[in-house]
N, C-alpha and C. Protein backbone atom coordinates (compact mmCIF):
# COMPACT_ATOMS: atom_id res chain seq x y z
N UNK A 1 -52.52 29.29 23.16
CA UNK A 1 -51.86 28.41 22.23
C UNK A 1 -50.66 29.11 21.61
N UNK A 2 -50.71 29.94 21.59
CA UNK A 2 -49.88 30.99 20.92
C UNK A 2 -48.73 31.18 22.10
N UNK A 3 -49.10 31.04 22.85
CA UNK A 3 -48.43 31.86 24.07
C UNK A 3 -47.42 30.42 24.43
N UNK A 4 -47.99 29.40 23.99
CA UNK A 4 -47.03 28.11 24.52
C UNK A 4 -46.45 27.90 23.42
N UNK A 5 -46.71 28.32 22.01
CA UNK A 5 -45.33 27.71 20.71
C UNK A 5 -44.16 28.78 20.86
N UNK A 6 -44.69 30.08 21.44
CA UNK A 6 -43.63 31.07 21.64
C UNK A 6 -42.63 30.93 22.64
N UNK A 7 -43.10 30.47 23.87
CA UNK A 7 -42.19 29.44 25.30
C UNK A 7 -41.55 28.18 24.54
N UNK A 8 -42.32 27.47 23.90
CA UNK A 8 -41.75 26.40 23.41
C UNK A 8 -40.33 27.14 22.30
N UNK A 9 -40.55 27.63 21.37
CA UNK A 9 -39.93 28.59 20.44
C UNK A 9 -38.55 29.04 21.64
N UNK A 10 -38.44 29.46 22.73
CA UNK A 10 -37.78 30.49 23.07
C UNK A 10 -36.70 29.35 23.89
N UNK A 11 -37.36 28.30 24.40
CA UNK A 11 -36.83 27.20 25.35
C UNK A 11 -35.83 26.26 24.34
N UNK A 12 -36.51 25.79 22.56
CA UNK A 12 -35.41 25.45 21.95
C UNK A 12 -34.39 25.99 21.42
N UNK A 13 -34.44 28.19 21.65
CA UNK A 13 -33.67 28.69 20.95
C UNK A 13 -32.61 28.74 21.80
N UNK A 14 -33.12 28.92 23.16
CA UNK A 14 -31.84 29.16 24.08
C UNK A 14 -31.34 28.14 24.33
N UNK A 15 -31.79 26.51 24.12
CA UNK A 15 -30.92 25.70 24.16
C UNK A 15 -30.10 24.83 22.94
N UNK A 16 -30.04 25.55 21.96
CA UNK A 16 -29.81 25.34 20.79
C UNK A 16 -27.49 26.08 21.05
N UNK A 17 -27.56 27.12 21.40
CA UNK A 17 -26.22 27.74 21.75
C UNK A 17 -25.44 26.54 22.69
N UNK A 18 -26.13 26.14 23.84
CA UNK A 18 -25.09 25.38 24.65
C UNK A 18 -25.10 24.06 24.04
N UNK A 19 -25.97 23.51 23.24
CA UNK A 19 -25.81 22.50 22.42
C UNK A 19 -24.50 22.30 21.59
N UNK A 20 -24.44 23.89 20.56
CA UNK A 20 -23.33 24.00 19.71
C UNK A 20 -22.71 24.10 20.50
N UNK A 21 -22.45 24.94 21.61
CA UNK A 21 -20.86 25.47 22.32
C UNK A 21 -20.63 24.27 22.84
N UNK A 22 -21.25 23.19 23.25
CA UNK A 22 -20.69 21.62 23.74
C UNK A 22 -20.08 21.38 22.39
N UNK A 23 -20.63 20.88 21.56
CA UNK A 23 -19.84 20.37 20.04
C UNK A 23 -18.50 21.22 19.67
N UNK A 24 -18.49 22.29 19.96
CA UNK A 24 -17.56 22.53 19.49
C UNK A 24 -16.01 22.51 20.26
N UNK A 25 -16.73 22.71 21.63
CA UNK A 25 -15.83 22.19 22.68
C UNK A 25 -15.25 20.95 22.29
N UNK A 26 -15.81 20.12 22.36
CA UNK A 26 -15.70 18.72 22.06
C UNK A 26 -15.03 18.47 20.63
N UNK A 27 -15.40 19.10 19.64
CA UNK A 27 -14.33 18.81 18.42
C UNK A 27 -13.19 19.75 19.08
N UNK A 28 -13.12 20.23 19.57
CA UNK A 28 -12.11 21.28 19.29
C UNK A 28 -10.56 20.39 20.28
N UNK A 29 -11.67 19.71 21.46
CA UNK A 29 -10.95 18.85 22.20
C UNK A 29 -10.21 17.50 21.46
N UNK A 30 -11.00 16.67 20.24
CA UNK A 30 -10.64 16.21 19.94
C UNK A 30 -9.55 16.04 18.58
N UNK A 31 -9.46 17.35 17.96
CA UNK A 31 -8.79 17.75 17.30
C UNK A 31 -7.85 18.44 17.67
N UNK A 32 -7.29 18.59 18.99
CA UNK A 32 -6.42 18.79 19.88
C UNK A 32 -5.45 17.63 20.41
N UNK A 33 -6.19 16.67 20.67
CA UNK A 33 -5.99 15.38 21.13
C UNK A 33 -5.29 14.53 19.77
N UNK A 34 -5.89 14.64 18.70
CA UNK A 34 -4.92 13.89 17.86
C UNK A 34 -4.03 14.89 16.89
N UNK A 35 -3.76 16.11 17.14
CA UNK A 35 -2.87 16.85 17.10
C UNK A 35 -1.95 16.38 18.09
N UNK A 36 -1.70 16.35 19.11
CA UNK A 36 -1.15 15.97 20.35
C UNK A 36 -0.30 14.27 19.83
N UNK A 37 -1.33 13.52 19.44
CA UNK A 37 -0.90 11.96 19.32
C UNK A 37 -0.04 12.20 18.03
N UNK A 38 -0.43 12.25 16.85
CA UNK A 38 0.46 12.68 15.90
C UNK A 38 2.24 13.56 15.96
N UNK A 39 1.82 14.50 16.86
CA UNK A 39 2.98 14.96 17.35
C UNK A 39 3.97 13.99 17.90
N UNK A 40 3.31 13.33 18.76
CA UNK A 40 4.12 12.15 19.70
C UNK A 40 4.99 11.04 18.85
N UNK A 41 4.10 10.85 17.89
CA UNK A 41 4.25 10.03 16.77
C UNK A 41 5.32 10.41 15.49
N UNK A 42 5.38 11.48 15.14
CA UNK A 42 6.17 12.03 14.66
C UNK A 42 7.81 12.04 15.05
N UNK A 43 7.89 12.93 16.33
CA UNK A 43 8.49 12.83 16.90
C UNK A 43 9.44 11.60 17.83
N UNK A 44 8.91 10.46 17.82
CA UNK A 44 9.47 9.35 17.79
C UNK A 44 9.87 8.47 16.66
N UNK A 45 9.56 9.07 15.55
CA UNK A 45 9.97 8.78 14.38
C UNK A 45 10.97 9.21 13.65
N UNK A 46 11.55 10.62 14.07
CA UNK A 46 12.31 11.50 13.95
C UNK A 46 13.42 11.13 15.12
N UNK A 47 13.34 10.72 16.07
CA UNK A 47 14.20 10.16 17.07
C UNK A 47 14.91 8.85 16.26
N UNK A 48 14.07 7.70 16.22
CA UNK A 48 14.22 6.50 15.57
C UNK A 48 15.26 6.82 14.70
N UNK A 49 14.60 7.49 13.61
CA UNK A 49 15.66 7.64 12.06
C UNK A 49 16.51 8.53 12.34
N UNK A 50 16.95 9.83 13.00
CA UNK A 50 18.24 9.97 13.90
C UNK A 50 18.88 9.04 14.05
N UNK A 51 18.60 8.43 15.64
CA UNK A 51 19.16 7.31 15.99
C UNK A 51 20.09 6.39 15.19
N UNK A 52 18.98 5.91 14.52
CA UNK A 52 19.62 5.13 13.03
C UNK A 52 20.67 5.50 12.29
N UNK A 53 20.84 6.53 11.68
CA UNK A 53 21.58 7.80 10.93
C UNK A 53 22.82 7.87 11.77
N UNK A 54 23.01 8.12 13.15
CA UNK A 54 23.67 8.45 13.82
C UNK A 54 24.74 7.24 14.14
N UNK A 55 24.10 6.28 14.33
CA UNK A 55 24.72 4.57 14.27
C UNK A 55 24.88 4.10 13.26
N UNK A 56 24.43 4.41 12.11
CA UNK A 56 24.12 3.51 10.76
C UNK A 56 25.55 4.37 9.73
N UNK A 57 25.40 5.58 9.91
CA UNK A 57 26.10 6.95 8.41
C UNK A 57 27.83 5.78 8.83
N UNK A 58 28.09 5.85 9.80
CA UNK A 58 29.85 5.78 9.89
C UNK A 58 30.08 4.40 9.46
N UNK A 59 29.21 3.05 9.13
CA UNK A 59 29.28 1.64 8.75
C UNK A 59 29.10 1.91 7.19
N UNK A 60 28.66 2.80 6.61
CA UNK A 60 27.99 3.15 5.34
C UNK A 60 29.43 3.12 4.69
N UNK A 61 29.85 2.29 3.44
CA UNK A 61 30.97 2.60 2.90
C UNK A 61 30.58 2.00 1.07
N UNK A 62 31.63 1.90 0.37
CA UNK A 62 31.51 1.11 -1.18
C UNK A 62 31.95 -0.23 -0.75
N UNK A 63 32.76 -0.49 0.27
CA UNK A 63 32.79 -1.95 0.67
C UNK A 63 31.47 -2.71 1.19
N UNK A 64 30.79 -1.95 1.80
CA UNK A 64 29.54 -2.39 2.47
C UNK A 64 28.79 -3.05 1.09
N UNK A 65 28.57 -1.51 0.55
CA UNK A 65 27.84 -2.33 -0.53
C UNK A 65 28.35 -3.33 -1.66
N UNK A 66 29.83 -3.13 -2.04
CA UNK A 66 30.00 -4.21 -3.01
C UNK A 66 30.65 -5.64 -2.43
N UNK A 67 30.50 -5.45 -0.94
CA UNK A 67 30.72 -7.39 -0.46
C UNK A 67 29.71 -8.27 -0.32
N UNK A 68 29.80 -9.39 -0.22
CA UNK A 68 28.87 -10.57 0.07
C UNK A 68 28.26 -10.39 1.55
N UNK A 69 27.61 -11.00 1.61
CA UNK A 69 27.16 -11.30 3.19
C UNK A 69 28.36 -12.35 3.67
N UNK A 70 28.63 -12.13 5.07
CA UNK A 70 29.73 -12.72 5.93
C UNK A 70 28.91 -12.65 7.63
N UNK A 71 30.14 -14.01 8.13
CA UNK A 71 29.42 -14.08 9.61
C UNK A 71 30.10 -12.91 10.38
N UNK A 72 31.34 -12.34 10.04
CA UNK A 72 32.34 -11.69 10.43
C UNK A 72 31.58 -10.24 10.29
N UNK A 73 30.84 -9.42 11.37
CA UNK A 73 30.35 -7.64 10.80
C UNK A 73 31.67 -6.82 10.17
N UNK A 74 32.92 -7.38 10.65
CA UNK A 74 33.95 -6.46 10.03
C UNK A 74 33.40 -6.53 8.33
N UNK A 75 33.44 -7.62 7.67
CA UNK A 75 33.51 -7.65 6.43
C UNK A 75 31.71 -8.07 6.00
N UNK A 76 31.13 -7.64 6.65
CA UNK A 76 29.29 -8.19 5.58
C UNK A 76 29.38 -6.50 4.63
N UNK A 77 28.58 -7.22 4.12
CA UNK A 77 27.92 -6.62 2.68
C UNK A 77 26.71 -6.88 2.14
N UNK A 78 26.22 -6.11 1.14
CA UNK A 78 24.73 -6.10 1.35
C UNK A 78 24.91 -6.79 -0.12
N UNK A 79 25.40 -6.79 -1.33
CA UNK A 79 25.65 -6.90 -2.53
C UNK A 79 25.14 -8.38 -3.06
N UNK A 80 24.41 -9.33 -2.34
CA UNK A 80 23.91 -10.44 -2.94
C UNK A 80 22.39 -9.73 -2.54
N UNK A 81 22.00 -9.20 -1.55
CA UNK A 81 20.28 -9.11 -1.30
C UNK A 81 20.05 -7.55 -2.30
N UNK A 82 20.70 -7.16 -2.11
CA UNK A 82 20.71 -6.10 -3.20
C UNK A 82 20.71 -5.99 -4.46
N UNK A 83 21.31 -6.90 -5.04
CA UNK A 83 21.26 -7.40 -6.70
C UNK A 83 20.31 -8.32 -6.66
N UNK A 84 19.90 -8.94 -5.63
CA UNK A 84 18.57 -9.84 -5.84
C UNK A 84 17.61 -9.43 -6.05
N UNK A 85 17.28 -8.07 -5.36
CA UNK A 85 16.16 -7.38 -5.33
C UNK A 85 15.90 -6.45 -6.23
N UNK A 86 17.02 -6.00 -7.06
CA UNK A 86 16.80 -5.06 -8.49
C UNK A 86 16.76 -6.21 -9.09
N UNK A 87 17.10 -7.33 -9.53
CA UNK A 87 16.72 -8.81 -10.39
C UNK A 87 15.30 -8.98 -10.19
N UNK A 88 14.76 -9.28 -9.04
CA UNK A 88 13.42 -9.60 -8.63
C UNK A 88 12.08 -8.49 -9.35
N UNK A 89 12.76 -7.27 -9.02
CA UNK A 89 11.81 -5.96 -9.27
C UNK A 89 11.50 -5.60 -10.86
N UNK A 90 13.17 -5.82 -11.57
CA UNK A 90 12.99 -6.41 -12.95
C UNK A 90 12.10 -6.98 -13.16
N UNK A 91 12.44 -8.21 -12.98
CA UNK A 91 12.12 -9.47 -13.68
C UNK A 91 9.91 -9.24 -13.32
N UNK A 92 9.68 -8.48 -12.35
CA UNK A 92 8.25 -8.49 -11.81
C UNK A 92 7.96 -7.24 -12.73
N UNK A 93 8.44 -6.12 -13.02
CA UNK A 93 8.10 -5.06 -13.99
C UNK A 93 7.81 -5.65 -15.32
N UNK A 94 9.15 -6.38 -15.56
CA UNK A 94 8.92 -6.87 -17.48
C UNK A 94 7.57 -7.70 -17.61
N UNK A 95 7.40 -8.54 -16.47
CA UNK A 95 5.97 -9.55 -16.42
C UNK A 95 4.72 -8.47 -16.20
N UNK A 96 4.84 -7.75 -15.27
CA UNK A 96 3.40 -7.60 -14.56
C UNK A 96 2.96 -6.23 -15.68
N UNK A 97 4.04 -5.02 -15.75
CA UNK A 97 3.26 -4.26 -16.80
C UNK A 97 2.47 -4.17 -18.09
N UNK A 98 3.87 -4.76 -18.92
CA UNK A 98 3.18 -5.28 -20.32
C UNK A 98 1.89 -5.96 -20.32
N UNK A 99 1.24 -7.20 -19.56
CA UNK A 99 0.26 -7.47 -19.45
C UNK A 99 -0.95 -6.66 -18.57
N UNK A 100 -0.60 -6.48 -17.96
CA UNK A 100 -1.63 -5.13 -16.98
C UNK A 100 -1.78 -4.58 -17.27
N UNK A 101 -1.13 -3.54 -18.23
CA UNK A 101 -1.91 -2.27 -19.30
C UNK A 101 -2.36 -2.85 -20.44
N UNK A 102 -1.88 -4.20 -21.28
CA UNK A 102 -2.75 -4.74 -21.98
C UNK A 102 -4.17 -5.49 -21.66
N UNK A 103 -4.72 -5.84 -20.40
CA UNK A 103 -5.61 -6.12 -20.39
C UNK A 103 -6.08 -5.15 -19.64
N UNK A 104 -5.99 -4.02 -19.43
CA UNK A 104 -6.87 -2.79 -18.98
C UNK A 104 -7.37 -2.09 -20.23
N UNK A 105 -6.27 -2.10 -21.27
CA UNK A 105 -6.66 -1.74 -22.27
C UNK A 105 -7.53 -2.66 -23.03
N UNK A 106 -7.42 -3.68 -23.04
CA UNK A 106 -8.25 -4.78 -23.66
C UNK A 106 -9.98 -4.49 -22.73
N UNK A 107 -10.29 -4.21 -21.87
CA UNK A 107 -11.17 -4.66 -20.93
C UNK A 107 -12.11 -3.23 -20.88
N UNK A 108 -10.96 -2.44 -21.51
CA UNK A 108 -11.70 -0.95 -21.05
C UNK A 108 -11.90 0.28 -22.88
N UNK A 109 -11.09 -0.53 -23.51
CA UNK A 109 -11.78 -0.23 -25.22
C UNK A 109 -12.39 -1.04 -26.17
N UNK A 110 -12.26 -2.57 -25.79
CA UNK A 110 -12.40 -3.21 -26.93
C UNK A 110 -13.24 -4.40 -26.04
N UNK A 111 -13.44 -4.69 -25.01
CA UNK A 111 -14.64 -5.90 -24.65
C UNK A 111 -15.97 -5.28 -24.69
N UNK A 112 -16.89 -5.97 -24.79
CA UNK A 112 -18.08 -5.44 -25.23
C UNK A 112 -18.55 -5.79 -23.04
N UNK A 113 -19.57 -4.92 -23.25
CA UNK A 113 -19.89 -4.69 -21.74
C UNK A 113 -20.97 -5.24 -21.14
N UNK A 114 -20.89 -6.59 -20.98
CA UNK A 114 -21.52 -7.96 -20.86
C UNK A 114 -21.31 -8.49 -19.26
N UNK A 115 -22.30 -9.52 -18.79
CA UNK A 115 -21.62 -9.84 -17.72
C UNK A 115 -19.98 -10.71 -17.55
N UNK A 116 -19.66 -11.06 -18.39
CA UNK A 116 -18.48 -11.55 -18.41
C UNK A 116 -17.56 -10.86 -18.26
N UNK A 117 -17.62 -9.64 -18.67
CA UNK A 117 -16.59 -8.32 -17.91
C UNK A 117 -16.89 -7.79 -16.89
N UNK A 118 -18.19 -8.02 -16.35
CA UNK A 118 -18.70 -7.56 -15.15
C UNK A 118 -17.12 -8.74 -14.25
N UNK A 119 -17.97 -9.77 -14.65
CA UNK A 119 -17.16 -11.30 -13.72
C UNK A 119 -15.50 -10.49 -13.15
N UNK A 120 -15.38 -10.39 -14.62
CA UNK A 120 -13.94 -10.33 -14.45
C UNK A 120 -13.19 -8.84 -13.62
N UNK A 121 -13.85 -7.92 -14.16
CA UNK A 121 -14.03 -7.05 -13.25
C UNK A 121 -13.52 -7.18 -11.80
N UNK A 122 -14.98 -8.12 -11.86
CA UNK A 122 -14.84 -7.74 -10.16
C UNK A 122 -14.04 -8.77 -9.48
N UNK A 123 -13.48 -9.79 -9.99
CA UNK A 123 -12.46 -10.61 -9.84
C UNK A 123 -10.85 -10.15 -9.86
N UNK A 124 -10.94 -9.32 -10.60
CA UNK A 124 -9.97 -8.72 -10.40
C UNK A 124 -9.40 -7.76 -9.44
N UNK A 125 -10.69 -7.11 -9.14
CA UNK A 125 -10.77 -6.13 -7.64
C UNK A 125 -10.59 -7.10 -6.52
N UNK A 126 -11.11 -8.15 -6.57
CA UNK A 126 -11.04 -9.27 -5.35
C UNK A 126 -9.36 -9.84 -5.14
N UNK A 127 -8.86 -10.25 -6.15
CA UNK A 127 -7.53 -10.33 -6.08
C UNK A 127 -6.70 -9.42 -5.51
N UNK A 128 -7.39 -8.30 -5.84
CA UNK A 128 -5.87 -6.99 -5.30
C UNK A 128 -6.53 -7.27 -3.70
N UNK A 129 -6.96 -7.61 -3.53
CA UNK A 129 -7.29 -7.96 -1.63
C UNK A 129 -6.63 -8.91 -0.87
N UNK A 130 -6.36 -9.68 -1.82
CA UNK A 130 -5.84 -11.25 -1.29
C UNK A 130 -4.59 -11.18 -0.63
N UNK A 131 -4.12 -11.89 0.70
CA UNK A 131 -3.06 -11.36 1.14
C UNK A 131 -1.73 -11.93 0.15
N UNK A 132 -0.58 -10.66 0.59
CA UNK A 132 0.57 -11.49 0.14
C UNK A 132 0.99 -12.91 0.23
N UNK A 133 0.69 -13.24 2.25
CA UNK A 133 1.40 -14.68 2.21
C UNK A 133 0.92 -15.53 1.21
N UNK A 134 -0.65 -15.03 0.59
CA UNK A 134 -1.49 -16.19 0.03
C UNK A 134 -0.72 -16.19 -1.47
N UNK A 135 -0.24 -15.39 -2.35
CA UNK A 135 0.68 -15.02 -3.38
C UNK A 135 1.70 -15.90 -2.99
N UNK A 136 2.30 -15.69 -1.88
CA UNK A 136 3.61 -16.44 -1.59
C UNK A 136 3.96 -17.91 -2.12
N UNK A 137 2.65 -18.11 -0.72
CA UNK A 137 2.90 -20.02 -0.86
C UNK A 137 2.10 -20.47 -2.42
N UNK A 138 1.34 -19.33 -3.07
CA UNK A 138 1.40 -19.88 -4.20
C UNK A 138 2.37 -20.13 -5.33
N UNK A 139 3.27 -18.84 -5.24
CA UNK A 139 4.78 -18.97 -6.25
C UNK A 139 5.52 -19.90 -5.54
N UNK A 140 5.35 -20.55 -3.92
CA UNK A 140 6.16 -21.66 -3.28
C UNK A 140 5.73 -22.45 -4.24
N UNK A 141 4.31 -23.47 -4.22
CA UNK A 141 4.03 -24.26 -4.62
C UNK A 141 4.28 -24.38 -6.20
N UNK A 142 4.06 -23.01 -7.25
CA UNK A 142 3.60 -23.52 -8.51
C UNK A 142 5.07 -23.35 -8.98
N UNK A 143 5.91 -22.20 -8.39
CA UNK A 143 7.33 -22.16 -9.36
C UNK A 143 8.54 -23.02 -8.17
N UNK A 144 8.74 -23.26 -7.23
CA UNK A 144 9.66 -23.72 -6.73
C UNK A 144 9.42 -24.78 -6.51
N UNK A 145 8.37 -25.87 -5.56
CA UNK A 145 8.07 -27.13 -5.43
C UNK A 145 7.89 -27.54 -6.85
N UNK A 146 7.46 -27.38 -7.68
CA UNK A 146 7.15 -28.23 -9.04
C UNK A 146 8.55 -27.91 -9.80
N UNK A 147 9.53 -27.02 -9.74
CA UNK A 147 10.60 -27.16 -10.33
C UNK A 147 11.74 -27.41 -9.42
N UNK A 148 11.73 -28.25 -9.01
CA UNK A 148 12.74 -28.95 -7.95
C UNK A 148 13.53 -27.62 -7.23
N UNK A 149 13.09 -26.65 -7.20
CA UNK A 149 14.23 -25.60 -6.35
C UNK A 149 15.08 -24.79 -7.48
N UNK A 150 14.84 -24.98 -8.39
CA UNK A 150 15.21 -24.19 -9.55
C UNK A 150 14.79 -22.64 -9.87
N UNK A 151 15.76 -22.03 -10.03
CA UNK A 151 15.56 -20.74 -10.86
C UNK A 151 14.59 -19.78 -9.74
N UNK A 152 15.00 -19.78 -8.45
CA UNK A 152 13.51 -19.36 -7.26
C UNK A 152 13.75 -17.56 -7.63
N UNK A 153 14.99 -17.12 -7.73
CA UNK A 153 14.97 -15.76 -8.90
C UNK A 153 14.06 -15.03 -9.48
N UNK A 154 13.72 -15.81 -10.35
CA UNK A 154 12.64 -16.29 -11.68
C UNK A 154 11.29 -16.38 -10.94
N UNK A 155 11.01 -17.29 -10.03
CA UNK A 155 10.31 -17.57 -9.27
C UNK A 155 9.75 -16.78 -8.42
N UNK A 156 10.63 -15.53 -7.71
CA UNK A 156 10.08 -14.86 -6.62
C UNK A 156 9.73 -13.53 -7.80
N UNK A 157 10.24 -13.33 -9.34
CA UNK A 157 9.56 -12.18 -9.76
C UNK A 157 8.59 -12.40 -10.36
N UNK A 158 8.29 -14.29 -10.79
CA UNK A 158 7.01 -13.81 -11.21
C UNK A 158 5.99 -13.74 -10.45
N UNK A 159 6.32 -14.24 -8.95
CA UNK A 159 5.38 -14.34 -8.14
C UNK A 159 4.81 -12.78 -7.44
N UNK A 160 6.06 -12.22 -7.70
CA UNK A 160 5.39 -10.71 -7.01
C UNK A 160 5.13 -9.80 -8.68
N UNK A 161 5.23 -10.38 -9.73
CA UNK A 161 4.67 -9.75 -10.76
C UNK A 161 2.83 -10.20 -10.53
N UNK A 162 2.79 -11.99 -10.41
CA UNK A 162 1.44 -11.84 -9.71
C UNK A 162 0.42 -11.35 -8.98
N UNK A 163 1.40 -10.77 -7.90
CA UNK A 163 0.74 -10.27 -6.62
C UNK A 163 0.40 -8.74 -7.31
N UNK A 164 1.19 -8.09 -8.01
CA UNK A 164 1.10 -6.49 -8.32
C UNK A 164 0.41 -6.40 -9.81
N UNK A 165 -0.22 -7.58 -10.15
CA UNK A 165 -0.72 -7.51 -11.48
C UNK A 165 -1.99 -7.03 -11.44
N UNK A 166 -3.03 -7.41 -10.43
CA UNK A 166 -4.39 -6.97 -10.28
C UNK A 166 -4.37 -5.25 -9.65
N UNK A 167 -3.46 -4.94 -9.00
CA UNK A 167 -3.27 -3.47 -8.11
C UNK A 167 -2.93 -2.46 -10.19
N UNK A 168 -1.90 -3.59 -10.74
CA UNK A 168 -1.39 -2.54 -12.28
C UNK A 168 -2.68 -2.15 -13.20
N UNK A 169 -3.44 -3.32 -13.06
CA UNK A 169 -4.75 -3.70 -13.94
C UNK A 169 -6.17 -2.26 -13.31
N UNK A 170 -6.09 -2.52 -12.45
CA UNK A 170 -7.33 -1.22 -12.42
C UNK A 170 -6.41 -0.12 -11.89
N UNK A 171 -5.06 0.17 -11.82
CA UNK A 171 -4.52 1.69 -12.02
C UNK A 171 -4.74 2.01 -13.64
N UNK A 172 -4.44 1.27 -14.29
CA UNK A 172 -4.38 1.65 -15.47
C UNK A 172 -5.81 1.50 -16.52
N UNK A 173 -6.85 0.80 -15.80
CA UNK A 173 -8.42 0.92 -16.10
C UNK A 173 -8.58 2.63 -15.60
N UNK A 174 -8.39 2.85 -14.61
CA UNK A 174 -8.73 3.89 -13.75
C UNK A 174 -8.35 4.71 -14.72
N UNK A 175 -6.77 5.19 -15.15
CA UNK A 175 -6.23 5.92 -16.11
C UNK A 175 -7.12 6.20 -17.69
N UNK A 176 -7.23 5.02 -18.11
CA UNK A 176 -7.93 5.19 -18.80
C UNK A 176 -9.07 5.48 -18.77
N UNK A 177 -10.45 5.81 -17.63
CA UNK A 177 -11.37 6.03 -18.08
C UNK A 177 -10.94 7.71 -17.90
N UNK A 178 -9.96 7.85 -17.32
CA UNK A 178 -9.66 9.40 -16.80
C UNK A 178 -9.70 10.44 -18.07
N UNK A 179 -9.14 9.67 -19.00
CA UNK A 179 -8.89 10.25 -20.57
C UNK A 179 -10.15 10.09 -21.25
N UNK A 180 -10.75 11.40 -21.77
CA UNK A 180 -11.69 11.53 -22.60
C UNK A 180 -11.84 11.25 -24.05
């Protein structure tokens, strides 16, 4: 009896080494392999934005940026999508912060810890999931279809102040429980 736990003993020790030396082969292979893909990846990314740079630097001027858009490439300009989009980013900062750190702060010093903050909670985590398009066609429907096409400006910041209000709301829960 003795004589067979010691065979047994000796048969799992010696196969215990080619066990590991497979595993490690094998990570070592596969941590090779996406070393390898990453590289590839990199490196075509670094081509790309070259590329770009290389075609793009000599069109780069103060005319570029301070003209309108035109059908003519001699004369386009970026200066209407560009002021739209510091307007938009505004107009979604002044909305979405002030309220997002006030109800993180509201939610995370002063609600009492009930299921109704549970609710909301986790409603709020559910929102930061929801896709953009679904944000979209909602600022379509509630600020542009109901105001005849008016003010869509207005419209597209509060709609992406919407979309970034639940992502502001538990950064700044998070922040706060961080502080002792």
């Amino acid at each position: 009896s003795t004589a067979d736990r010691t065979d047994l003993g000796t048969l799992v020790a010696l196969g215990t080494p080619r066990r590991q030396d497979r595993r490690r082969l094998l990570d070592r292979g596969f941590l090779t392999l996406c070393i390898a893909i990453t590289t590839i990846a990199v490196l075509a990314l670094v081509v790309l934005l070259t590329s770009v740079m290389i075609e793009g630097i000599p069109g780069l001027s103060w005319d570029f940026i301070d003209r309108y858009t035109s059908r003519d490439p001699a004369k386009a300009g970026i200066k209407a999508p560009l002021w739209g989009s510091i307007w938009v980013a505004s107009i979604c900062a002044l909305v979405a912060l002030p309220i997002g750190v006030a109800t993180a702060v509201y939610l995370e010093e002063y609600a009492p810890r009930n299921w109704l903050t549970n609710t909301i909670d986790i409603a709020i985590r559910n929102l930061a999931g929801v896709p953009s398009v679904v944000y979209g066609l909602l600022g379509l429907f509630l600020f542009v279809k109901t105001n005849e096409g008016q003010s869509t400006l207005i419209a597209g910041g509060i709609t992406l102040a919407i979309l970034v209000l639940p992502i502001v709301v538990i950064t700044a829960a998070e922040a706060i429980r961080a502080v002792p």
